[in-house]
Structure formats: structure tokens, C-alpha cells
PDB file of N, CA and C in Angstrom:
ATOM      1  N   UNK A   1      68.875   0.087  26.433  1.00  0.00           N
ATOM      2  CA  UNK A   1      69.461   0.691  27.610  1.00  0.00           C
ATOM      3  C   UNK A   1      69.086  -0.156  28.824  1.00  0.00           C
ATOM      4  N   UNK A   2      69.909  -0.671  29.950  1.00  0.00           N
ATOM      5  CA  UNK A   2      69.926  -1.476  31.053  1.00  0.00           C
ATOM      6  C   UNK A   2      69.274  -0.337  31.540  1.00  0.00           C
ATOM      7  N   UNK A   3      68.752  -1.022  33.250  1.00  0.00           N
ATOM      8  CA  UNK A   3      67.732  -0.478  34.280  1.00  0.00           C
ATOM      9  C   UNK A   3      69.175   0.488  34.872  1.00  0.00           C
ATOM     10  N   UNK A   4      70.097  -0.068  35.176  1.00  0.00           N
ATOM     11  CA  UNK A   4      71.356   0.764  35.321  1.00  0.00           C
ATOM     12  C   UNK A   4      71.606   1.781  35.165  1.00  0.00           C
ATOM     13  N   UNK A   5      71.926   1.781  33.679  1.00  0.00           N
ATOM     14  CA  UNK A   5      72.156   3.056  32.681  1.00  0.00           C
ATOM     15  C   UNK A   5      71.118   4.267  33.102  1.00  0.00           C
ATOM     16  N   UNK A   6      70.028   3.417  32.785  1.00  0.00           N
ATOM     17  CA  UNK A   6      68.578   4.531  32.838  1.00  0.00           C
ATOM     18  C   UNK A   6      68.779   5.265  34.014  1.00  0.00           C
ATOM     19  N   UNK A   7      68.732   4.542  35.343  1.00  0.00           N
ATOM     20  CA  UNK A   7      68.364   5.250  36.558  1.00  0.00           C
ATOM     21  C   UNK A   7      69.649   6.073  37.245  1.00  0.00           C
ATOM     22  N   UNK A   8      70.902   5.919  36.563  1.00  0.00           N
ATOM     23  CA  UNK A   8      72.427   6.759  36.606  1.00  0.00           C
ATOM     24  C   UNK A   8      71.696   7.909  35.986  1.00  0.00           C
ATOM     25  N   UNK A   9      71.254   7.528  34.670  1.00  0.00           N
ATOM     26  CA  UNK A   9      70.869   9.044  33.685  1.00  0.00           C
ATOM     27  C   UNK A   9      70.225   9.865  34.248  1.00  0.00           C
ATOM     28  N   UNK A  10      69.332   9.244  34.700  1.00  0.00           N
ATOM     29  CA  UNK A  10      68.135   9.797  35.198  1.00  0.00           C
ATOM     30  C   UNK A  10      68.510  10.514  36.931  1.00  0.00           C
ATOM     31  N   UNK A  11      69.314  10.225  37.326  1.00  0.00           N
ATOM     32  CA  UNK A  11      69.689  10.581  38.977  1.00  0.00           C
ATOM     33  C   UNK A  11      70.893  11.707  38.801  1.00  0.00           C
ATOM     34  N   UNK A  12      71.387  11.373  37.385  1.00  0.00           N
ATOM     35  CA  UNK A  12      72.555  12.963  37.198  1.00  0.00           C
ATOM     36  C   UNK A  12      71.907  13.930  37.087  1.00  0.00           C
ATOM     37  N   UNK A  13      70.772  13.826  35.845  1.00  0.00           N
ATOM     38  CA  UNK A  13      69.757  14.938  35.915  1.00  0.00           C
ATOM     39  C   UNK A  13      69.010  15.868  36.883  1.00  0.00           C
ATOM     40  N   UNK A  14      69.293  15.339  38.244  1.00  0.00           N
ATOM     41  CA  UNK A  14      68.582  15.722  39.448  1.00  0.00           C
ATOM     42  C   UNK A  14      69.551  16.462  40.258  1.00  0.00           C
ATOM     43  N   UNK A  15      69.103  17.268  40.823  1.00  0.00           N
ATOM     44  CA  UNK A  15      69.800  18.444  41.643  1.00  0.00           C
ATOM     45  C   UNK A  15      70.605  17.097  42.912  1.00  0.00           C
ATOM     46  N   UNK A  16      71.205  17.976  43.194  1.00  0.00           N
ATOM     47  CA  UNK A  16      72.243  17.525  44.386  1.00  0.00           C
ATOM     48  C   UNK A  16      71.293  17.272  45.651  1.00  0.00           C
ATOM     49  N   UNK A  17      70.312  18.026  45.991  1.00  0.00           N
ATOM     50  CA  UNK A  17      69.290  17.783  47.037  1.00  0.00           C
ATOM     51  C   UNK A  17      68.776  16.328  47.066  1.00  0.00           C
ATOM     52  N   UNK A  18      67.704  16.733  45.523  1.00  0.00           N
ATOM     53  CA  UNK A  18      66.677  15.473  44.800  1.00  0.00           C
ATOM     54  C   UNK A  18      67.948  13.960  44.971  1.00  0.00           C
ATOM     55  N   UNK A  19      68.943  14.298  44.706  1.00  0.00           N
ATOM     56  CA  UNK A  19      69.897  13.233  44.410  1.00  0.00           C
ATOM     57  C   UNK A  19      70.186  12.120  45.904  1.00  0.00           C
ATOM     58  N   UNK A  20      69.900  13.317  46.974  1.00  0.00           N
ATOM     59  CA  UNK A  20      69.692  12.917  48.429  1.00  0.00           C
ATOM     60  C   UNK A  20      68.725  12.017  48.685  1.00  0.00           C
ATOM     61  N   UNK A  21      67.196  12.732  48.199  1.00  0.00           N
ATOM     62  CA  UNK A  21      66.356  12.250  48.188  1.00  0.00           C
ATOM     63  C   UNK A  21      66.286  10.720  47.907  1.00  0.00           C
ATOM     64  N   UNK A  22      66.581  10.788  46.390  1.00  0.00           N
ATOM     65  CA  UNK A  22      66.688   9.101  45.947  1.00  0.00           C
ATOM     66  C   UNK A  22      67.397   8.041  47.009  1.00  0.00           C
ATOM     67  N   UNK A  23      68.608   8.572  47.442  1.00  0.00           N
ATOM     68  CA  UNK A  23      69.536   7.586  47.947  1.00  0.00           C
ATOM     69  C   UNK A  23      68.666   7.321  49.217  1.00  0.00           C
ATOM     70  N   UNK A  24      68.309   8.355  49.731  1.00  0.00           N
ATOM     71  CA  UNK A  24      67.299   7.948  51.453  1.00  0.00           C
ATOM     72  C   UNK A  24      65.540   7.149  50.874  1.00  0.00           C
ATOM     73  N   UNK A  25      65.708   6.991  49.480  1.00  0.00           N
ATOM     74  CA  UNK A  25      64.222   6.257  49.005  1.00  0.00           C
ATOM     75  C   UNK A  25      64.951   4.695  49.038  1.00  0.00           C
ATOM     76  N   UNK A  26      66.300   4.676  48.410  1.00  0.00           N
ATOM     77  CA  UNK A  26      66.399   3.531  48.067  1.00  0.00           C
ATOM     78  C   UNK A  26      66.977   2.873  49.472  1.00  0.00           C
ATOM     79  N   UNK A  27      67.414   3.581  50.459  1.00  0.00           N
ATOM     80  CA  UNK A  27      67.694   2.983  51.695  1.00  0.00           C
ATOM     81  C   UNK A  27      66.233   2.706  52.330  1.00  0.00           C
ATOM     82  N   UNK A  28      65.334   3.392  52.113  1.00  0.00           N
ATOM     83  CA  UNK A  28      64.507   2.423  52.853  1.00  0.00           C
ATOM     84  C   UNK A  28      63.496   1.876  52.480  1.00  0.00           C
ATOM     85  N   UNK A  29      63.473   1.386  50.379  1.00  0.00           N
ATOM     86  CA  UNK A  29      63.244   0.462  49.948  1.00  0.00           C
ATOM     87  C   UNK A  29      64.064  -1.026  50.082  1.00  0.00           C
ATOM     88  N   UNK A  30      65.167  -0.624  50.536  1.00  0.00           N
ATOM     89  CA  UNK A  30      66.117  -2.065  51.245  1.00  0.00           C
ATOM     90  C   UNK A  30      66.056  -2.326  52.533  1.00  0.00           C
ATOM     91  N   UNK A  31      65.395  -1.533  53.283  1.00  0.00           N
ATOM     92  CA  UNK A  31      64.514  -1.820  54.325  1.00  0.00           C
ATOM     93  C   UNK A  31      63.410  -2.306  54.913  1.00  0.00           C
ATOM     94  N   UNK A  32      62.660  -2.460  53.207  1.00  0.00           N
ATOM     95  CA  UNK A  32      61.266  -3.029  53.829  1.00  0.00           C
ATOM     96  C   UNK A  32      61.408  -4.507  53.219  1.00  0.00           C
ATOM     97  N   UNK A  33      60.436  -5.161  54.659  1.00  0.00           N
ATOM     98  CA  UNK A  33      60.966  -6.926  54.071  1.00  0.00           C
ATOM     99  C   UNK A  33      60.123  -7.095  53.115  1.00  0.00           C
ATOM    100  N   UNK A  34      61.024  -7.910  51.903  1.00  0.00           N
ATOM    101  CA  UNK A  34      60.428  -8.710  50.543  1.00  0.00           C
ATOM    102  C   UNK A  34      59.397  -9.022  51.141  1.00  0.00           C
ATOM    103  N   UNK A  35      58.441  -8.884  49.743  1.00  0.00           N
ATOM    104  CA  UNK A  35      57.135  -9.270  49.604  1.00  0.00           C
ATOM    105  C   UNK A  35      56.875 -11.070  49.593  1.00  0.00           C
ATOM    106  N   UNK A  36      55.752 -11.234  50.509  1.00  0.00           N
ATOM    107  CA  UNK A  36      55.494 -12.917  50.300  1.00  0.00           C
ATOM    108  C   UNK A  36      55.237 -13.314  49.376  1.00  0.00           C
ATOM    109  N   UNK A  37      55.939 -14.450  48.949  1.00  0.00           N
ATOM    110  CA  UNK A  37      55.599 -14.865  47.793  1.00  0.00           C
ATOM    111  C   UNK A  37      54.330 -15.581  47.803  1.00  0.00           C
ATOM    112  N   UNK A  38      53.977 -15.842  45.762  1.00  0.00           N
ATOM    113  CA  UNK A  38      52.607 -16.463  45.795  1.00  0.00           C
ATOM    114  C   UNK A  38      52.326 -17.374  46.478  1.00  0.00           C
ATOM    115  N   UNK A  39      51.248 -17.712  46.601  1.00  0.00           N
ATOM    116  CA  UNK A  39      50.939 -19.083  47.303  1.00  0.00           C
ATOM    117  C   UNK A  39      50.661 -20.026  45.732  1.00  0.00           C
ATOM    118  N   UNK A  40      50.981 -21.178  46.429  1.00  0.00           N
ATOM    119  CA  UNK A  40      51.232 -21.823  45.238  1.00  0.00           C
ATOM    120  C   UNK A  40      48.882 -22.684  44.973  1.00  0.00           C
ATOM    121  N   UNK A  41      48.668 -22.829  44.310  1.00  0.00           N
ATOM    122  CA  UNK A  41      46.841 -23.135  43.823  1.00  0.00           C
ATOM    123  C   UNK A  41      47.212 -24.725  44.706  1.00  0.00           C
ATOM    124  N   UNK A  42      46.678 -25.083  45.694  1.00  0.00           N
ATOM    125  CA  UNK A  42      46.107 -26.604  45.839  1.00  0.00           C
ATOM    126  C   UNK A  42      45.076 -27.695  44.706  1.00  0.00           C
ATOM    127  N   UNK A  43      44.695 -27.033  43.831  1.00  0.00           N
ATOM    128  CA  UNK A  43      43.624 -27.803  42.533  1.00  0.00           C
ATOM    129  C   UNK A  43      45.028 -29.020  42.145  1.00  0.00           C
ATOM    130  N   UNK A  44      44.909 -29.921  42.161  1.00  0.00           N
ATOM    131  CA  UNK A  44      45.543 -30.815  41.603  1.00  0.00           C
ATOM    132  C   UNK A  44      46.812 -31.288  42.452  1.00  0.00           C
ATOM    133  N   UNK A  45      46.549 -30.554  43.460  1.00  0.00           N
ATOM    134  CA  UNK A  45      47.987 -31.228  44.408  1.00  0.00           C
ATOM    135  C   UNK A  45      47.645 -32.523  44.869  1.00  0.00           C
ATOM    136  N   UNK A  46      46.821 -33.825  44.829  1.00  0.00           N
ATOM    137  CA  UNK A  46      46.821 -34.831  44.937  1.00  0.00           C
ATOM    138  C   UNK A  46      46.365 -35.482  44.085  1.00  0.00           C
ATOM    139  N   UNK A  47      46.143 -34.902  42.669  1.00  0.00           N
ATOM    140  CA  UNK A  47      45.966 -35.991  41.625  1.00  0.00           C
ATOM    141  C   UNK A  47      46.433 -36.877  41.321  1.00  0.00           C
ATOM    142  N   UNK A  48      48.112 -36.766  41.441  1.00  0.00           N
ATOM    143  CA  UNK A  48      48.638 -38.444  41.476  1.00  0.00           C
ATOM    144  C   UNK A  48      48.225 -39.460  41.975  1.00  0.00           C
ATOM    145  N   UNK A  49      47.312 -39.268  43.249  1.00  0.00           N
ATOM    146  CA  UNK A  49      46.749 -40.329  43.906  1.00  0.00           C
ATOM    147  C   UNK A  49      45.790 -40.997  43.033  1.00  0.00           C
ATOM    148  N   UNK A  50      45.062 -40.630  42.469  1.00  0.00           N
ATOM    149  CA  UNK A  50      44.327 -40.823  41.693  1.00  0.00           C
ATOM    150  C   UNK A  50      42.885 -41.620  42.588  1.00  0.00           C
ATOM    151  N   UNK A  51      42.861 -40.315  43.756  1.00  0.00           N
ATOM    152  CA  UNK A  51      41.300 -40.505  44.514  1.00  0.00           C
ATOM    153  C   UNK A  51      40.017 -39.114  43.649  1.00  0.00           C
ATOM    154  N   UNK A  52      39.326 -39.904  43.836  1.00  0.00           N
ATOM    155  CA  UNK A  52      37.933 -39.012  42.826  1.00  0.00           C
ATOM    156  C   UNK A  52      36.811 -39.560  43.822  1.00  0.00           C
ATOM    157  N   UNK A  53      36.521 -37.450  44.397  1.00  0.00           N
ATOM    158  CA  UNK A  53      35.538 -37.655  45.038  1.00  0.00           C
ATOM    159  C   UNK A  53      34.401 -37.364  44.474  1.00  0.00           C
ATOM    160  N   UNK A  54      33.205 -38.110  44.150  1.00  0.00           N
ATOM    161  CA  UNK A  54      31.670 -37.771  43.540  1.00  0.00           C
ATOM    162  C   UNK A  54      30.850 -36.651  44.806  1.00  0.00           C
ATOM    163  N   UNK A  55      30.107 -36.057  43.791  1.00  0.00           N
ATOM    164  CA  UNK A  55      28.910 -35.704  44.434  1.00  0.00           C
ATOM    165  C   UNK A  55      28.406 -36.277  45.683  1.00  0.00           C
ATOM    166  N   UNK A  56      27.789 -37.776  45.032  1.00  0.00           N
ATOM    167  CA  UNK A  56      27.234 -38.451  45.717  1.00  0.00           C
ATOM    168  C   UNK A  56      27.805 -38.883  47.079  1.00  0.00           C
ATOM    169  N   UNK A  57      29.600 -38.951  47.099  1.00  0.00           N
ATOM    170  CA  UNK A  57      30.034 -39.183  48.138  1.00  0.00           C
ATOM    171  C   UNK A  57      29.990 -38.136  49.461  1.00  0.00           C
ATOM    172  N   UNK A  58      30.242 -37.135  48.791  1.00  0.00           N
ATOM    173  CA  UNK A  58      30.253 -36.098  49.835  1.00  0.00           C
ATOM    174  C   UNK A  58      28.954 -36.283  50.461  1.00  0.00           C
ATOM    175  N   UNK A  59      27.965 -35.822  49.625  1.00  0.00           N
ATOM    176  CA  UNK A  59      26.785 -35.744  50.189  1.00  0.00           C
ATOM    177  C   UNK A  59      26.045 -37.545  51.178  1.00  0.00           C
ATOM    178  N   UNK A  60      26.601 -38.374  51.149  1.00  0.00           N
ATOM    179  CA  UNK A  60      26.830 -39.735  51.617  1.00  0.00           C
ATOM    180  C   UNK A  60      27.730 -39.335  53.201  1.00  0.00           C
ATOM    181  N   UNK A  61      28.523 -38.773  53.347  1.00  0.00           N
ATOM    182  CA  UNK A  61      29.413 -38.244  54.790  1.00  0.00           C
ATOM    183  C   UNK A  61      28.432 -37.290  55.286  1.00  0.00           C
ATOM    184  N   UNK A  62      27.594 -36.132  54.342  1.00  0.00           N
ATOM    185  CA  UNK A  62      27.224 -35.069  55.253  1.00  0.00           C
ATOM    186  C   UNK A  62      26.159 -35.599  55.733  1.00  0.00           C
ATOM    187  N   UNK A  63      24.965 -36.891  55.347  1.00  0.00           N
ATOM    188  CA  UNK A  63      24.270 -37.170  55.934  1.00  0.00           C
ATOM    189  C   UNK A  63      24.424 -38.196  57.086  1.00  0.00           C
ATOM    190  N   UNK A  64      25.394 -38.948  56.830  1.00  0.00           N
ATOM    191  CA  UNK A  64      26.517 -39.519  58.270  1.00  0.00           C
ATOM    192  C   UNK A  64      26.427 -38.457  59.359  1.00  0.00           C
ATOM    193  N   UNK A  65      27.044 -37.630  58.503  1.00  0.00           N
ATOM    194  CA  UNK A  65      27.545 -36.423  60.325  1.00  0.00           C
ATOM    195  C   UNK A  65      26.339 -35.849  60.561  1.00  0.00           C
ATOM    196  N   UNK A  66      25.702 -35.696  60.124  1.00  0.00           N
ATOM    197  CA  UNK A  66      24.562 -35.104  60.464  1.00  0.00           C
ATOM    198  C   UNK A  66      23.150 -35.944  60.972  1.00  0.00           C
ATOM    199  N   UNK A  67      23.524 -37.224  61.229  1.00  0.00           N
ATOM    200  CA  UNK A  67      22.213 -38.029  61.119  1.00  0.00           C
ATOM    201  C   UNK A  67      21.632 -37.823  62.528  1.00  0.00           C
ATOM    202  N   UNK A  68      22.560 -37.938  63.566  1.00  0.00           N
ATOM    203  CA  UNK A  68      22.251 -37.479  64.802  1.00  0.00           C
ATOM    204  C   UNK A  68      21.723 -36.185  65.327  1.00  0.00           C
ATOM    205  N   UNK A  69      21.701 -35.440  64.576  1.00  0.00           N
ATOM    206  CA  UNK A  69      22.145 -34.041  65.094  1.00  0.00           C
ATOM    207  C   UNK A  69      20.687 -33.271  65.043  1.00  0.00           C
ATOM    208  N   UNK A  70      20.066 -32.471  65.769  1.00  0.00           N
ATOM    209  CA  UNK A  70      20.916 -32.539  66.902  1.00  0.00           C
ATOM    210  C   UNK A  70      20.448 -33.529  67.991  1.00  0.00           C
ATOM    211  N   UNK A  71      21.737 -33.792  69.159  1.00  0.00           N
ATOM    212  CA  UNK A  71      21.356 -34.906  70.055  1.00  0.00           C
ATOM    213  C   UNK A  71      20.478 -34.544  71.200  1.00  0.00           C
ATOM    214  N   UNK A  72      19.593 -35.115  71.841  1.00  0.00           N
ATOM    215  CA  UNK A  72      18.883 -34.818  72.993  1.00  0.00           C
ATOM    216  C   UNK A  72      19.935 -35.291  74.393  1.00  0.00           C
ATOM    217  N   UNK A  73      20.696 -35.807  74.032  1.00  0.00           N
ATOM    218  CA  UNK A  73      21.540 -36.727  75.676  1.00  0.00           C
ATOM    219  C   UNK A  73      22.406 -35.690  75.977  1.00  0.00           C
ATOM    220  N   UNK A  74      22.252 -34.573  75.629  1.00  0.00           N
ATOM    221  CA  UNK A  74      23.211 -33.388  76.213  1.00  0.00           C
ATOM    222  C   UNK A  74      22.461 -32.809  77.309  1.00  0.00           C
TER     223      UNK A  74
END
């Protein structure tokens, strides 16, 4: 049975009121804006490059930026 079929079947079954009901649910389920889509994972979005950062490198920059710090000439 299609989603169709089902929810016809299922909406005859319902009083003439309830039947109101649905139609003012589904008007303002077509009212609310679509949901955002996923975000897509960044892990591997520049592997083609084929740059590989080590341990050692990072930790090689953080003692760079940090070698000064903090400065007295302020």
C-alpha cells in the first residue's frame, strides 16, 4: 500500500471535524521552512592534496607562536 492510499484510508475514517483538523495540520506543515540539510564531515576534504600534518609539526608552530609570549613592550 502507497503513503497515498494509507493516509486517504486513514482520513475517510475520521469524522468530518477531525478531517478539518488534518487539512489545517498539513497547511501548516507546508508552512514551516524545510529542515537544513546535513552538513557535509570536513575529515578528508583535502586529502587530494596530499599534505600530512605530524605531531611534531604542529607542536613546532605552537612553540613559534608562543615563544614570545607574553611580551613586556606593551
Amino acid at each position: 500500500m502507497s503513503i497515498e492510499s494509507s493516509v486517504i484510508e486513514k482520513v475517510l475514517a475520521l469524522t468530518p471535524d477531525q478531517q478539518r483538523e488534518v487539512i489545517e495540520f498539513v497547511e501548516s506543515l507546508k508552512k514551516r521552512p524545510n529542515p537544513t540539510p546535513a552538513r557535509r564531515s570536513l575529515m578528508g576534504m583535502f586529502s587530494h592534496l596530499n599534505v600530512h600534518v605530524s605531531e611534531e609539526d604542529i607542536a613546532e608552530a605552537r612553540r613559534e607562536m608562543w615563544s614570545n609570549f607574553p611580551r613586556e613592550d606593551f
